[in-house]
Protein backbone atom coordinates (compact mmCIF):
# COMPACT_ATOMS: atom_id res chain seq x y z
CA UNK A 1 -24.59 19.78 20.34
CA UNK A 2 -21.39 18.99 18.01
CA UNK A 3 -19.29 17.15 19.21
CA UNK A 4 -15.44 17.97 19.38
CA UNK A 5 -14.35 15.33 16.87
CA UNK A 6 -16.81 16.29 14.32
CA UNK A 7 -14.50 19.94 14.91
CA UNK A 8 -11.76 20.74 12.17
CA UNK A 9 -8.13 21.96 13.80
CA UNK A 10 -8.83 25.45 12.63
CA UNK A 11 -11.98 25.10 14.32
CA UNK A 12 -10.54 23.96 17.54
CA UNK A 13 -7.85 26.76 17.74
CA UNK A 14 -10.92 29.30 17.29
CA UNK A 15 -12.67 27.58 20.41
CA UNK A 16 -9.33 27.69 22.59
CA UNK A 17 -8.90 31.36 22.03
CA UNK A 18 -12.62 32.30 23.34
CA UNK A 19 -11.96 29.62 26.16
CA UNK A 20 -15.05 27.51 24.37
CA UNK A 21 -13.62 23.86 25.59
CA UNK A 22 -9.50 23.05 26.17
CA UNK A 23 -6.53 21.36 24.46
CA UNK A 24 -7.50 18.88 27.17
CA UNK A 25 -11.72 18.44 26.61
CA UNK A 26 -10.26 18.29 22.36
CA UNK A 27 -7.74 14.99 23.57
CA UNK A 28 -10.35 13.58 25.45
CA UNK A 29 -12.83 13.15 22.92
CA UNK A 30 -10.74 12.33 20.48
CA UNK A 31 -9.36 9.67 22.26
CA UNK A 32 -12.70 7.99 23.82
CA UNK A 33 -13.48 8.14 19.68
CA UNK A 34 -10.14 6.27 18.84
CA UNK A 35 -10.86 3.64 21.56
CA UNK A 36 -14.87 3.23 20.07
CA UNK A 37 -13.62 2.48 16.72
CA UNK A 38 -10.66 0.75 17.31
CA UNK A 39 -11.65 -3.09 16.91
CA UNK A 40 -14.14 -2.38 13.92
CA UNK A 41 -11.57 -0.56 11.72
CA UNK A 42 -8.06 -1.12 12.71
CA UNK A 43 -6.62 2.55 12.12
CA UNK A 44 -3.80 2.20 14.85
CA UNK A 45 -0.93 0.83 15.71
CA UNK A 46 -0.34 2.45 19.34
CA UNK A 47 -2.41 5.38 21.04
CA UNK A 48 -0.60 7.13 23.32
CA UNK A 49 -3.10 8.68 25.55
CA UNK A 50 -0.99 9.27 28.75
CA UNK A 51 1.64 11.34 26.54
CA UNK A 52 -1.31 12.98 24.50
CA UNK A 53 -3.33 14.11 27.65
CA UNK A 54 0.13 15.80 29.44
CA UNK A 55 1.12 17.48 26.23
CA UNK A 56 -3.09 18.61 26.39
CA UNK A 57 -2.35 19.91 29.54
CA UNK A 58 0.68 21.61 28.77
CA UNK A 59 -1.12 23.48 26.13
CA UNK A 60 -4.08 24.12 27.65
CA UNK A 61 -2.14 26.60 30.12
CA UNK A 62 -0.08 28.03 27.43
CA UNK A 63 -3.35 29.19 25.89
CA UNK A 64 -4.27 29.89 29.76
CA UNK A 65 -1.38 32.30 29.48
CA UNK A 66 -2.39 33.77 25.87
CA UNK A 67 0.76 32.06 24.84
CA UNK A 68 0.01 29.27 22.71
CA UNK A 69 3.54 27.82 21.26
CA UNK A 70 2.33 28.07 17.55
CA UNK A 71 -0.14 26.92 14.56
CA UNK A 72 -1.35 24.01 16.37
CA UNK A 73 -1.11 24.65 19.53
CA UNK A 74 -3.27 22.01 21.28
CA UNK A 75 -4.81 20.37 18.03
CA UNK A 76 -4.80 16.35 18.16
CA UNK A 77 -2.80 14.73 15.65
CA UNK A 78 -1.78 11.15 14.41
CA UNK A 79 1.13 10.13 12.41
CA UNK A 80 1.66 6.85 9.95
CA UNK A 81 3.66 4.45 11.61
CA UNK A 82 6.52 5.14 8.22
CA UNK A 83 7.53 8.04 9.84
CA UNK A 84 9.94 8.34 13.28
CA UNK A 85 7.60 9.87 16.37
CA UNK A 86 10.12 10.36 19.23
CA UNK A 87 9.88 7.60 22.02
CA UNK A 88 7.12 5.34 20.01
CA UNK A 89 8.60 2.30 17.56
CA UNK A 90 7.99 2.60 13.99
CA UNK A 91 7.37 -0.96 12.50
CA UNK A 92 6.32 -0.33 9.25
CA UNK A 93 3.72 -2.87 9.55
CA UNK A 94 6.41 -5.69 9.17
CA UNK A 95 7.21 -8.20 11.34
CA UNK A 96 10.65 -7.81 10.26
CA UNK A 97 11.07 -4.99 12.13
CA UNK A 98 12.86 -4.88 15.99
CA UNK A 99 10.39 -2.92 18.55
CA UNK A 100 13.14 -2.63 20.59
CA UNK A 101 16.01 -1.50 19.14
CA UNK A 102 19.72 -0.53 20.80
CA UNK A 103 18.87 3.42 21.80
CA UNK A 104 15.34 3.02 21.38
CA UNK A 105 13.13 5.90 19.12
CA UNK A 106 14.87 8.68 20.23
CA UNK A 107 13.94 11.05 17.14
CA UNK A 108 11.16 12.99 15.43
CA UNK A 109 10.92 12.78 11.42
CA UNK A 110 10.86 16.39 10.43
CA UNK A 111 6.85 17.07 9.67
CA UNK A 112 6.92 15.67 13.17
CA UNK A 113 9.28 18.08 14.61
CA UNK A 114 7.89 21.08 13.15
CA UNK A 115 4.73 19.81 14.96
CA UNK A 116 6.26 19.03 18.06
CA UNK A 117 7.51 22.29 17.84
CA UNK A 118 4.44 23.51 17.52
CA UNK A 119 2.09 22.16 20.42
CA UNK A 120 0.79 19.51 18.53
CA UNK A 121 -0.99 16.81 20.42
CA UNK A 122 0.26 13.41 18.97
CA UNK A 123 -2.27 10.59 19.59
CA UNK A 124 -0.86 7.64 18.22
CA UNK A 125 0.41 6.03 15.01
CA UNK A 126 -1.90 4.57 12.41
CA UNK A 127 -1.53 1.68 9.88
CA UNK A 128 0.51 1.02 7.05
CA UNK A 129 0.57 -1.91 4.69
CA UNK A 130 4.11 -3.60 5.49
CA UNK A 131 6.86 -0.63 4.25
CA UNK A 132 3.98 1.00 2.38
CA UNK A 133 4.22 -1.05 -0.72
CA UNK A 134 0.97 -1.23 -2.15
CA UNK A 135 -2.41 1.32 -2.27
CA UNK A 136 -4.75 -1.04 0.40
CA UNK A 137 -3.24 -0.76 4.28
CA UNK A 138 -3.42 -4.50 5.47
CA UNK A 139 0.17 -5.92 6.70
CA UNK A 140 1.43 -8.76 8.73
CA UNK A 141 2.24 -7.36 11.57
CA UNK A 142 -1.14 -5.21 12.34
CA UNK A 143 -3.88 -6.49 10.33
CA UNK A 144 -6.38 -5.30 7.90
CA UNK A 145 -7.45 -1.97 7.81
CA UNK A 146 -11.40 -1.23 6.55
CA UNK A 147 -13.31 1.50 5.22
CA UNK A 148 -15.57 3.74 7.29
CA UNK A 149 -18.45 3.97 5.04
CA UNK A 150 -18.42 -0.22 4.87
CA UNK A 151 -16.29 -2.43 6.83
CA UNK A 152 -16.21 -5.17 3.95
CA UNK A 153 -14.32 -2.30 1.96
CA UNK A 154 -10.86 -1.30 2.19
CA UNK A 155 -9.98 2.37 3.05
CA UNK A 156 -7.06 1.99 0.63
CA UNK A 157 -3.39 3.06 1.14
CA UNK A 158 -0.88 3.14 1.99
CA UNK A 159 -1.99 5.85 4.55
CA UNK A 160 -5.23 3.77 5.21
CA UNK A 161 -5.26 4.30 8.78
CA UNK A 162 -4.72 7.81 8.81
CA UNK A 163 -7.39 8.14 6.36
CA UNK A 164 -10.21 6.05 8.62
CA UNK A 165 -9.34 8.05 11.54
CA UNK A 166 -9.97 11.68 10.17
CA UNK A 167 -13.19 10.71 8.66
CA UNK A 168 -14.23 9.23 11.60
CA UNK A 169 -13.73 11.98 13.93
CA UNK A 170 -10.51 10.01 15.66
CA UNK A 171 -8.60 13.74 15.11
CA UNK A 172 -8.72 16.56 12.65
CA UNK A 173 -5.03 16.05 11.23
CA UNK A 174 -2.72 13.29 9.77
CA UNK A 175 0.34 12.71 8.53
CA UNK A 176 0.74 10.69 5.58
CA UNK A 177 3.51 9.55 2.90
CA UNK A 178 2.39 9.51 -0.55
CA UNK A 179 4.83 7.72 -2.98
CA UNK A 180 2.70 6.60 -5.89
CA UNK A 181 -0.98 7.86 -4.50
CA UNK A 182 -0.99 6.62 -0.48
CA UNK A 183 -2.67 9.34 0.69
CA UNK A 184 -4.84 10.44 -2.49
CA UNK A 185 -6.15 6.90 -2.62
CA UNK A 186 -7.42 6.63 0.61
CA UNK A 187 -8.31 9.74 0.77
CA UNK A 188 -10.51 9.40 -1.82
CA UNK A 189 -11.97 6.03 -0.89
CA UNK A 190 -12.42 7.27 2.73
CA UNK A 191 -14.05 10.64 1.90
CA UNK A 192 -11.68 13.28 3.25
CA UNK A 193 -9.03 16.09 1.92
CA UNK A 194 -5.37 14.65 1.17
CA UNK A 195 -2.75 16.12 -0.31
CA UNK A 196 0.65 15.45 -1.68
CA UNK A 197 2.53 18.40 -2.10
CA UNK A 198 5.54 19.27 -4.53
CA UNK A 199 8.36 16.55 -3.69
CA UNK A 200 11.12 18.33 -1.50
CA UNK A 201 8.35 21.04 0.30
CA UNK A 202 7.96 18.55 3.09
CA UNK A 203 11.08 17.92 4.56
CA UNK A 204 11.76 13.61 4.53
CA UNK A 205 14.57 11.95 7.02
CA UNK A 206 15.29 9.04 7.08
CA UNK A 207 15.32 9.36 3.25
CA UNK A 208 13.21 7.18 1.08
CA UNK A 209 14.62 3.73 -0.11
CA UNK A 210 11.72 5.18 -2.84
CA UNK A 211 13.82 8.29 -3.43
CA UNK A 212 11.92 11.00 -4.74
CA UNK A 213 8.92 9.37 -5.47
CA UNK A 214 7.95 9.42 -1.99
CA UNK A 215 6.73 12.73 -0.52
CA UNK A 216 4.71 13.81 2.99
CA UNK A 217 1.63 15.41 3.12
CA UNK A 218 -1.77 16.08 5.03
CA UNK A 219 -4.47 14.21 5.54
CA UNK A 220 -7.16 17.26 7.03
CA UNK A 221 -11.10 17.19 6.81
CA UNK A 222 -10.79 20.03 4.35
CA UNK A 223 -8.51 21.98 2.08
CA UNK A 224 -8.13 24.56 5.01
CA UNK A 225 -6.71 22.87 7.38
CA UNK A 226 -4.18 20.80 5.37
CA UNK A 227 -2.75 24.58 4.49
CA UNK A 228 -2.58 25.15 8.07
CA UNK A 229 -0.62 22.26 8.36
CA UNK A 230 1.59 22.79 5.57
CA UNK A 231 2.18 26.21 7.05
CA UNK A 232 3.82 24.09 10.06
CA UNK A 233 5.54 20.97 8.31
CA UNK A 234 6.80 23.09 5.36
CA UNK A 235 9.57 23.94 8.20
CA UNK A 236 13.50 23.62 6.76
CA UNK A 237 15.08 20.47 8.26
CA UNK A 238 19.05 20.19 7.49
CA UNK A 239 18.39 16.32 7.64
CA UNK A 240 17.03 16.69 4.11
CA UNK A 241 19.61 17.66 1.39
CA UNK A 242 16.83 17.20 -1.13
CA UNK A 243 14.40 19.63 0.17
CA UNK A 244 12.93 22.92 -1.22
CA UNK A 245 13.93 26.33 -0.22
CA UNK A 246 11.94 28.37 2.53
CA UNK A 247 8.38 29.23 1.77
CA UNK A 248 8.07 32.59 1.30
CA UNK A 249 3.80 33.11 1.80
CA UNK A 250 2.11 31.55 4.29
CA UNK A 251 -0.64 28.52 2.49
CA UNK A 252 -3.26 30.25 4.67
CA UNK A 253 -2.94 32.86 3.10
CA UNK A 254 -3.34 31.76 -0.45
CA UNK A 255 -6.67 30.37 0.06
CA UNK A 256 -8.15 33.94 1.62
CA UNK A 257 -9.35 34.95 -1.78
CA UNK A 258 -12.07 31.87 -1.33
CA UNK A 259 -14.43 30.68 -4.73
CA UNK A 260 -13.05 34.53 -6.43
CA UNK A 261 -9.39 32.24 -6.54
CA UNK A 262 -10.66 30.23 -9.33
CA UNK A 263 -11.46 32.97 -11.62
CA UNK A 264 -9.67 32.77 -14.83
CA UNK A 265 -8.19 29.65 -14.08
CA UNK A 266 -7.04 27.61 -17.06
CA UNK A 267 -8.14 23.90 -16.15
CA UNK A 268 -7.83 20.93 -18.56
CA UNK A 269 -10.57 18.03 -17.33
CA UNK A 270 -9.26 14.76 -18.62
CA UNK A 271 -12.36 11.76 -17.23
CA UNK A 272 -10.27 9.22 -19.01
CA UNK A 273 -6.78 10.10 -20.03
CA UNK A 274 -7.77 9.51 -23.87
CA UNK A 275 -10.11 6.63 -22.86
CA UNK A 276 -6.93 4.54 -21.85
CA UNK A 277 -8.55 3.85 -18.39
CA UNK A 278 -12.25 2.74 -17.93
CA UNK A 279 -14.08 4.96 -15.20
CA UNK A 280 -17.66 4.31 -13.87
CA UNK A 281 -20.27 6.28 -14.52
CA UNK A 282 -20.95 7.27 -11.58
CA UNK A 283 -17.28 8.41 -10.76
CA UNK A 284 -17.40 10.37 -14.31
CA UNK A 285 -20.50 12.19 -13.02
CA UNK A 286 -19.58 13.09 -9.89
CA UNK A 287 -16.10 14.45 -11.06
CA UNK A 288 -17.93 16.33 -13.84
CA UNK A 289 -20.03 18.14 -11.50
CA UNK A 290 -17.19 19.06 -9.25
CA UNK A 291 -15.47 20.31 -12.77
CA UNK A 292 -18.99 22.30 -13.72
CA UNK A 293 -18.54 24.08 -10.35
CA UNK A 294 -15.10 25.13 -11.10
CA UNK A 295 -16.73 26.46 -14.40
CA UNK A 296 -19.49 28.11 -12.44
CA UNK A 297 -16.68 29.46 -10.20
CA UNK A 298 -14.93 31.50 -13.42
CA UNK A 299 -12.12 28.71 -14.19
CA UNK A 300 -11.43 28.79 -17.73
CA UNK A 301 -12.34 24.86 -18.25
CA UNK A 302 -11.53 22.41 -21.46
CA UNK A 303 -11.87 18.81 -21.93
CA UNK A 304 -8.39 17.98 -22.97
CA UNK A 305 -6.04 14.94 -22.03
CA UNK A 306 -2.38 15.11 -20.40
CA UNK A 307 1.00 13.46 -22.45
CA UNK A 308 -0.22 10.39 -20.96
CA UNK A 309 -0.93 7.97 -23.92
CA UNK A 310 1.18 5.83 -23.16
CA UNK A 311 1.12 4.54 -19.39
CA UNK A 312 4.49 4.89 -17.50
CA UNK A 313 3.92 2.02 -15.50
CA UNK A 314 6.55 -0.33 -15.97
CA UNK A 315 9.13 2.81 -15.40
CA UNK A 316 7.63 3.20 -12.20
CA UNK A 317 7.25 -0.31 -11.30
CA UNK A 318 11.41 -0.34 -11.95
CA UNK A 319 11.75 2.60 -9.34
CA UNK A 320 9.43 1.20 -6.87
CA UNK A 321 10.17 -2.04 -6.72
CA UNK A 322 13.62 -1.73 -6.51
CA UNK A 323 13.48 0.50 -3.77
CA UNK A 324 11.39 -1.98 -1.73
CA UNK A 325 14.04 -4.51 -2.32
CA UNK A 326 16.29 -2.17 -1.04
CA UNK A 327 14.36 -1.90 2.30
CA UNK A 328 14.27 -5.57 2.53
CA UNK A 329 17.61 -6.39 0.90
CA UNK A 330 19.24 -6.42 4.67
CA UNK A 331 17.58 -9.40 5.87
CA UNK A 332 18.41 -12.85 6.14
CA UNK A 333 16.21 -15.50 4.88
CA UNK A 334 14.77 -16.28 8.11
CA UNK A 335 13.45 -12.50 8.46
CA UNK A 336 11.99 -12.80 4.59
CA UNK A 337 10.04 -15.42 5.52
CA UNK A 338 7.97 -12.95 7.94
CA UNK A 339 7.37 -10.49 4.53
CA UNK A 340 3.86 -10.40 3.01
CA UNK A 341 4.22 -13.16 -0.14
CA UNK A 342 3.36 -10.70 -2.34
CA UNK A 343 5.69 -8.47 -0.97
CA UNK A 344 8.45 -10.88 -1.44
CA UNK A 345 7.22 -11.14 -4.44
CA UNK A 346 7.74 -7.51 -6.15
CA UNK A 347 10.96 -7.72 -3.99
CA UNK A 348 12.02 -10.80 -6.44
CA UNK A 349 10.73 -8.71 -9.52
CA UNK A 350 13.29 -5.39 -8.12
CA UNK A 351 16.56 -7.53 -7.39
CA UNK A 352 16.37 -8.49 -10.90
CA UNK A 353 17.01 -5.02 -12.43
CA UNK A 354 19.77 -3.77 -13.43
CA UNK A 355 21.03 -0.26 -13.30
CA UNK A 356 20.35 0.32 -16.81
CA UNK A 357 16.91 -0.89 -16.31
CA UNK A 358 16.63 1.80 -13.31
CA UNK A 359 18.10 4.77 -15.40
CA UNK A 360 16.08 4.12 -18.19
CA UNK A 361 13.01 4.36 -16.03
CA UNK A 362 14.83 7.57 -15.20
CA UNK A 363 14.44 8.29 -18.90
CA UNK A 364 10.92 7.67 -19.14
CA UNK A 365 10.26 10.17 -15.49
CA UNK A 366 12.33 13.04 -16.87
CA UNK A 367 10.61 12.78 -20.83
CA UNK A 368 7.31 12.70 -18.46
CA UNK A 369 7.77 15.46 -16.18
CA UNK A 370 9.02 17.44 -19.18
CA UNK A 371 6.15 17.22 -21.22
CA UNK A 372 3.78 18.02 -18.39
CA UNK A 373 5.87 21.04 -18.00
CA UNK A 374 4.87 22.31 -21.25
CA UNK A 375 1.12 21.15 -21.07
CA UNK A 376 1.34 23.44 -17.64
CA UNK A 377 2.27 26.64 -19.82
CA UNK A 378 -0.78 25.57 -21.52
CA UNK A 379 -3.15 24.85 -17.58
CA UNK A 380 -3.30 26.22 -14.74
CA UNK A 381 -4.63 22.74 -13.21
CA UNK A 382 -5.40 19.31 -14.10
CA UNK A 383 -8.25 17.81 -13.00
CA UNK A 384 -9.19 13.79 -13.27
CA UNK A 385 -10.71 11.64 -11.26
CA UNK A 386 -8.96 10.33 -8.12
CA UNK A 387 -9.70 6.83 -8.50
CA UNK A 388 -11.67 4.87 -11.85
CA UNK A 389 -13.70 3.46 -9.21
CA UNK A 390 -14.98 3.38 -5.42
CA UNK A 391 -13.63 1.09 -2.71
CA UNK A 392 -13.61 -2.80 -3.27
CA UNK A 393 -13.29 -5.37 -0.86
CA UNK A 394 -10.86 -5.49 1.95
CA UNK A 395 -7.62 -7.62 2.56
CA UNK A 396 -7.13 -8.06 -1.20
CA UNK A 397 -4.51 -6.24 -3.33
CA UNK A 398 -6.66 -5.82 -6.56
CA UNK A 399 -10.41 -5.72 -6.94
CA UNK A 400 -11.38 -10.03 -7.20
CA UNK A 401 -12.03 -9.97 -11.10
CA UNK A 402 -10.19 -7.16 -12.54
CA UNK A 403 -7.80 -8.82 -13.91
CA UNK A 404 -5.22 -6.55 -12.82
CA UNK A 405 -1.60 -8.07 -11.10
CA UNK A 406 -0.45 -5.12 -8.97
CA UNK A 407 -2.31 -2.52 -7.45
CA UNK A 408 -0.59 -0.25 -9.59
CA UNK A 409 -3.36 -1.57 -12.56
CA UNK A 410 -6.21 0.18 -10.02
CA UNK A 411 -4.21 3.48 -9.63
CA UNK A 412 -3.70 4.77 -13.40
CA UNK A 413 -4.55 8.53 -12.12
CA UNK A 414 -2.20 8.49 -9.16
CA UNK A 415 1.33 7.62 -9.65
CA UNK A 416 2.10 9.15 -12.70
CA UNK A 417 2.30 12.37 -10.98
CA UNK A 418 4.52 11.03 -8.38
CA UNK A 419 7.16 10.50 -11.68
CA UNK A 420 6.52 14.17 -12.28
CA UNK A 421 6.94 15.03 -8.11
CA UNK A 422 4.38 17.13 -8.89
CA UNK A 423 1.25 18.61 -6.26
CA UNK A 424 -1.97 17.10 -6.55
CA UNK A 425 -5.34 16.89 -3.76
CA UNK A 426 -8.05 14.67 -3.99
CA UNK A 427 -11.70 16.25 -2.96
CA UNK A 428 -14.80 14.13 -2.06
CA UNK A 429 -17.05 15.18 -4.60
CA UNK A 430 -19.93 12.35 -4.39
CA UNK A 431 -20.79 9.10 -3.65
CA UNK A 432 -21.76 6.42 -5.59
CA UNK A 433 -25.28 3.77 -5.35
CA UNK A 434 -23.77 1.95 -2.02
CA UNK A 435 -22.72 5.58 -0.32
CA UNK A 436 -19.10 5.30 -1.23
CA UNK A 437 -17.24 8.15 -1.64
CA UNK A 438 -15.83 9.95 -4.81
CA UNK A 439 -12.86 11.85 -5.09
CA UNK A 440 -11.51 14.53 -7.94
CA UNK A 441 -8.24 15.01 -8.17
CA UNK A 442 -6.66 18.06 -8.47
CA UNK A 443 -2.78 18.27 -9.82
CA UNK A 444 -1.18 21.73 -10.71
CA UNK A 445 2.72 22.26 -11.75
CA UNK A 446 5.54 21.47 -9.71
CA UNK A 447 6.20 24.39 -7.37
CA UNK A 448 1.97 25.31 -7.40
CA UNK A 449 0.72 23.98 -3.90
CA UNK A 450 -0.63 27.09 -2.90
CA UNK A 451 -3.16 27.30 -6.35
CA UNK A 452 -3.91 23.50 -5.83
CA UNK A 453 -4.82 23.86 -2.33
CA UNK A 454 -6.77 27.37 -2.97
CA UNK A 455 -8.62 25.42 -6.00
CA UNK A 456 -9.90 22.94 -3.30
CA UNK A 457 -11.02 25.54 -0.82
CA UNK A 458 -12.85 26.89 -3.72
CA UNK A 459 -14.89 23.57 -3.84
CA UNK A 460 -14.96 23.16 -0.53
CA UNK A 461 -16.68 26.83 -0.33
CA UNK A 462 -18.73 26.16 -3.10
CA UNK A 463 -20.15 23.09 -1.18
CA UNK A 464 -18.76 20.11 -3.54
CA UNK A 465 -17.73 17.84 -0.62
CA UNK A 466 -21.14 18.27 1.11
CA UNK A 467 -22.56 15.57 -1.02
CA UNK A 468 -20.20 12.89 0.60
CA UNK A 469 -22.19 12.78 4.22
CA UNK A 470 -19.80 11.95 7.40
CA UNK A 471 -19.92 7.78 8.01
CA UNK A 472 -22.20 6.54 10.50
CA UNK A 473 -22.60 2.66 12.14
CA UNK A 474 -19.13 2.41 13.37
């Protein structure tokens, strides 16, 4: 008999409407599954199961009625511990931060209200490395965060905990923040669906000391649900000056036309951007089968490389890491001296700066986003690799050896599209000789959710993902 974590959320709604099993029997299992894996993989921060089991109840007669309060009505759902849940502390994962401030927690961040809204069933926060700094989830505060196909391994970040829980079963949606690959990377090292939409689609408050590098986005078990969630977090909040305008077709919607989507679909496969970054062998082969599919599928597919010859790293290491010393900039010494030492750090490297440093990184994003603007007239989609390689050992920042400083050196793929703001999914698409998984990444023009996210249901129709089999020994 399945079992109702193994369920996806648009597989849950289906069994409330025929009166299968309840909002109630879903938070149940879900949480018994948070509490099994809870010491061997560190995913949360706080489970709430006394508020999750009365909102349960509380949606279990609405559907009782035939009145369920919207898209996920009932559906379990976790949320990093970046953004504000109403009545639970966000810490960040720093000791810095006051669990008990004057007024309390009294709002929602707006993905969180829209789900609220909703009927969502909010379980409890998961990890984040300390402010989300860096692409592995271990902090001060709340530990180290490990993979689910190895607990030596790290599950990667900064949305590591969100990304453990789905693919364990510990509920079917997550909410993530992605601001130079935190929920593609984990997604990809943890074996589930992630995706960071266009920057401004996903309404952000408070706003990101990471500006508009930073978006929101799903973490789902497949491409499905994360467009049934962007159908509810897509939502207008006034909070957000920098959001998008109202979407104006339902995500759902856009995937309906299945593998058929993909025909005539101009897609550019870059393995290696030019050969600047070295990818192993069994990463290129599993992304090149998920890129033959697409081919099988009708896309219109050529080997041909982005405007990325030159890595934009050290523009984006001016934007990020003087927004983190923005978030820290605040506290006295005594509170520094509770940051992560690496964190203080990239802190160090941010203070020193300048503003003409910081609008000439400005430079480099626009010249960037530009020229993928034009190699878009040219593609439909993008399609690389998610990550050079598979998950390395956890509670480190770089893989021992690589001779990389930052994790930014491990990332090459991801946060050059957070420069652009543009959408891009990562798909499990294999595994490689220890059972890790694979991910392909997917990244389409700003503005293009819809065709990303229909391009992954494709693959996940056309049975790519089914070669990364659920964990198991947790």
């Amino acid at each position: 008999m399945t079992s109702l974590c193994e369920l996806t959320a648009t597989q849950l709604l289906a069994g409330y409407a025929a009166g299968d099993f309840s909002p109630v029997d879903a938070a149940r299992a879900v949480l018994d599954r948070i509490e099994e894996i809870g010491p061997a993989v560190n995913a949360f921060v706080r489970v709430d199961a006394e508020g999750a089991l009365a909102r349960a109840a509380e949606s279990e007669e609405r559907w009782r009625r035939g009145e369920p309060a919207g898209l996920v009505d009932g559906v379990p759902v976790s949320v990093k511990d970046i953004l504000l849940l109403r009545g639970a502390p966000t810490l960040k994962g720093s000791a810095t931060v006051d669990e008990h401030p004057p007024g309390g927690w009294p709002e929602d961040a707006p993905s969180v209200a829209r789900l609220r809204e909703q009927g969502a069933v909010f379980t409890g926060k998961t990890t984040t490395p300390e402010f989300g700094w860096k692409g592995v989830t271990d902090s001060p505060r709340h530990g180290v965060t490990v993979n689910p196909y190895d607990p030596r391994r790290t599950a990667g970040g900064s949305s590591g905990g969100g990304a453990a829980a789905v693919a364990l079963g510990a509920g079917p949606l997550t909410l993530g923040t992605d601001g130079g690959g935190s929920v593609r990377i984990p997604g990809s090292f943890c074996g589930i669906f992630a995706f960071k939409p266009t920057y401004g689609r996903v309404p952000l408050y408070p706003a990101s000391a990471f500006g508009t590098l930073a978006h929101v986005g799903p973490m789902t078990r497949d491409a499905r649900d994360a467009a049934l969630l962007m159908d509810v977090i897509s939502g207008p909040d006034p909070r957000d000056w920098s959001q998008l305008g109202p979407v104006t077709r339902s995500f759902r919607d856009a995937l309906a036309a299945g593998a058929e989507g993909v025909t005539g679909l101009r897609v550019a496969y870059s393995p290696s951007f030019g050969g600047r970054v070295a990818v192993q062998p069994r990463v290129v082969a599993a992304v090149r089968h998920a890129v033959d599919r697409l081919a099988e599928l009708g896309a219109r597919v050529s080997e041909d490389d982005p405007p990325l010859a030159e890595d934009p790293v050290e523009a984006f290491h001016t934007l990020w890491f003087s927004g983190v010393a923005r978030v820290v900039e605040p506290l006295d010494a005594a509170r520094r001296e509770l940051l992560e030492p690496a964190l203080r750090e990239v802190c160090a490297q941010g203070e020193g700066y300048s503003a003409l440093d910081y609008l000439a990184a400005v430079d480099v994003r626009m010249a960037l986003g530009r020229a993928m603007g034009d190699f878009h007239e040219t593609y439909d989609l993008l399609v690389t690799p998610t990550m050079p390689d598979t998950a390395f050992e956890a509670g480190v920042e770089v893989p021992k050896g690589s001779g990389h400083e930052r994790w930014t050196g491990w990332t090459p793929f991801s946060y050059p599209f957070n420069l652009t703001q543009q959408p891009a999914a990562t798909v499990p698409c294999g595994t490689d000789g220890d059972g890790l998984p694979i991910g392909v990444q997917l990244v389409g023009p700003r503005h293009a959710d819809a065709r990303v996210l229909a391009a992954a249901h494709a693959l996940y129709e056309a049975g790519v993902p089914a070669a990364v089999p659920p964990p198991t020994g947790i």
